[in-house]
PDB file of N, CA and C in Angstrom:
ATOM      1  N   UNK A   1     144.121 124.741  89.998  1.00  0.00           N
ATOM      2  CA  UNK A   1     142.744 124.480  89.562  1.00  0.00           C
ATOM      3  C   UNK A   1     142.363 123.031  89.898  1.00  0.00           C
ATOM      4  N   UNK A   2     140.978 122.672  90.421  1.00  0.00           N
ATOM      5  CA  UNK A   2     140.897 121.511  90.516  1.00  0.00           C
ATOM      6  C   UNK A   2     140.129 121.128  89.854  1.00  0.00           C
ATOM      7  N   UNK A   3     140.616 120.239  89.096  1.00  0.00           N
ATOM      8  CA  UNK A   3     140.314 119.495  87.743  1.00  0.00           C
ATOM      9  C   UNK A   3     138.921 118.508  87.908  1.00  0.00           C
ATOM     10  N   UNK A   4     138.713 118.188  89.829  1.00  0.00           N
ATOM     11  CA  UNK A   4     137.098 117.461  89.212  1.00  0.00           C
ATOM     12  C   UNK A   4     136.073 118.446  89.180  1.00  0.00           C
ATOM     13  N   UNK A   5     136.104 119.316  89.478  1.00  0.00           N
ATOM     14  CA  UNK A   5     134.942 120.775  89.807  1.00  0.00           C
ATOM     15  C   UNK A   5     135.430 121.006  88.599  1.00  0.00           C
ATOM     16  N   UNK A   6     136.357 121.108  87.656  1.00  0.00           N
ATOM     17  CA  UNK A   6     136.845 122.071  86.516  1.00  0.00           C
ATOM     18  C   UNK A   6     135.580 121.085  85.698  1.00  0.00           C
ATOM     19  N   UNK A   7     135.362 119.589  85.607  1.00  0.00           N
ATOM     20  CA  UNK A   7     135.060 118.944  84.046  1.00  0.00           C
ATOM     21  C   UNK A   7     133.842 118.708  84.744  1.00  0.00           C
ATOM     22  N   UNK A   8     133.144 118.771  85.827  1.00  0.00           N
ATOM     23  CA  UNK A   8     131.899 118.996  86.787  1.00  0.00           C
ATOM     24  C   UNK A   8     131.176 120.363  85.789  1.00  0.00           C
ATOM     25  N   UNK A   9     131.995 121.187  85.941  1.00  0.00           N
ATOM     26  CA  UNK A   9     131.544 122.826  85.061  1.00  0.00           C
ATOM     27  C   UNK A   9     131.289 122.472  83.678  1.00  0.00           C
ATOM     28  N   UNK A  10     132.309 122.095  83.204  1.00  0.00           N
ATOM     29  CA  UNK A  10     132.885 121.789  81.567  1.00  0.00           C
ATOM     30  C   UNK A  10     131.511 121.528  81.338  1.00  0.00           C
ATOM     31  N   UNK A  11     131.289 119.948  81.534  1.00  0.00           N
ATOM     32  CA  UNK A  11     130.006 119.222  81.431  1.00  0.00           C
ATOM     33  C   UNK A  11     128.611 119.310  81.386  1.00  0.00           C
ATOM     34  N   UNK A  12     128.530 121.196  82.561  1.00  0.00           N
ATOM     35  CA  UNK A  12     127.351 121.344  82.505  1.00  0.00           C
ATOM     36  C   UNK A  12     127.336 122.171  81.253  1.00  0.00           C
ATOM     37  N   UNK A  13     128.592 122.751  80.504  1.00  0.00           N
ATOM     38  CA  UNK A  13     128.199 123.976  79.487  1.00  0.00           C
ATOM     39  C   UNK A  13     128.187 122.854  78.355  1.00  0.00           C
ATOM     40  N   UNK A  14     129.270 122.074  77.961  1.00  0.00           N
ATOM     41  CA  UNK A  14     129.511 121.530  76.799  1.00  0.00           C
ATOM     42  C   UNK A  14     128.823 120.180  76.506  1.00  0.00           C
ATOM     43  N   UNK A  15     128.399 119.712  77.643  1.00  0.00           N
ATOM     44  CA  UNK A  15     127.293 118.471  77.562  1.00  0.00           C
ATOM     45  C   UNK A  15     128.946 117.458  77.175  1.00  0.00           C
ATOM     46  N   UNK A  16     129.899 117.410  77.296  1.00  0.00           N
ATOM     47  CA  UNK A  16     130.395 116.329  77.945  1.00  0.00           C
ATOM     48  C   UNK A  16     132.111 116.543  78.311  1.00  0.00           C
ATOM     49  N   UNK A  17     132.677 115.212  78.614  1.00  0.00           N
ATOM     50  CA  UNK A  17     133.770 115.983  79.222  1.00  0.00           C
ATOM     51  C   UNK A  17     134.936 116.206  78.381  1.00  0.00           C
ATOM     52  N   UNK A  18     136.135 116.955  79.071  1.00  0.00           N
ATOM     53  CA  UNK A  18     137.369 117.541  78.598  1.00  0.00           C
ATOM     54  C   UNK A  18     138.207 116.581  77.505  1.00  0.00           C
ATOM     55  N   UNK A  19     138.222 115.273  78.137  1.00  0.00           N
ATOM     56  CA  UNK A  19     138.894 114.232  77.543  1.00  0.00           C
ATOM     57  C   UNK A  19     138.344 113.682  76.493  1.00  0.00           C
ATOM     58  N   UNK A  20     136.273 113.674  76.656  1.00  0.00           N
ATOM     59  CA  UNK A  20     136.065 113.444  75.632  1.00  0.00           C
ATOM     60  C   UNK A  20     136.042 114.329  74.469  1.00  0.00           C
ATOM     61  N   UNK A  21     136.361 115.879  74.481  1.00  0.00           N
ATOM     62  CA  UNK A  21     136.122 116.907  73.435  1.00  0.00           C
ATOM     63  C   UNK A  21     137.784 116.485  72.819  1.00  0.00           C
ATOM     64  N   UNK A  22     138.663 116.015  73.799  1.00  0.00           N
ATOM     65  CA  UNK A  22     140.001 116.245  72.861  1.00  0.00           C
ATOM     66  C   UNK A  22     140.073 114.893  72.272  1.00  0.00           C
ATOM     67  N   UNK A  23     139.366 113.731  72.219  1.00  0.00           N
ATOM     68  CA  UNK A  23     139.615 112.738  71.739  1.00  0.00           C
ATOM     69  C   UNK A  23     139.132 112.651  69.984  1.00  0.00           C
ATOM     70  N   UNK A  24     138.541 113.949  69.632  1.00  0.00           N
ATOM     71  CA  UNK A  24     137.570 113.788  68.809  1.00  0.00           C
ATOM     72  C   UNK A  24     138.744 114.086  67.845  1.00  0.00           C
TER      73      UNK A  24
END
């Protein structure tokens, strides 16, 4: 999987990115 197209996607559903949802 490539991870910049993966948080490119993420971003458009979740309004932000991977690293920032797990930091919370």
């Amino acid at each position: 999987m490539h991870l910049g197209r993966f948080s490119v996607q993420y971003r458009e559903k979740f309004g932000e990115t991977p690293s920032a949802t797990l930091r919370r």
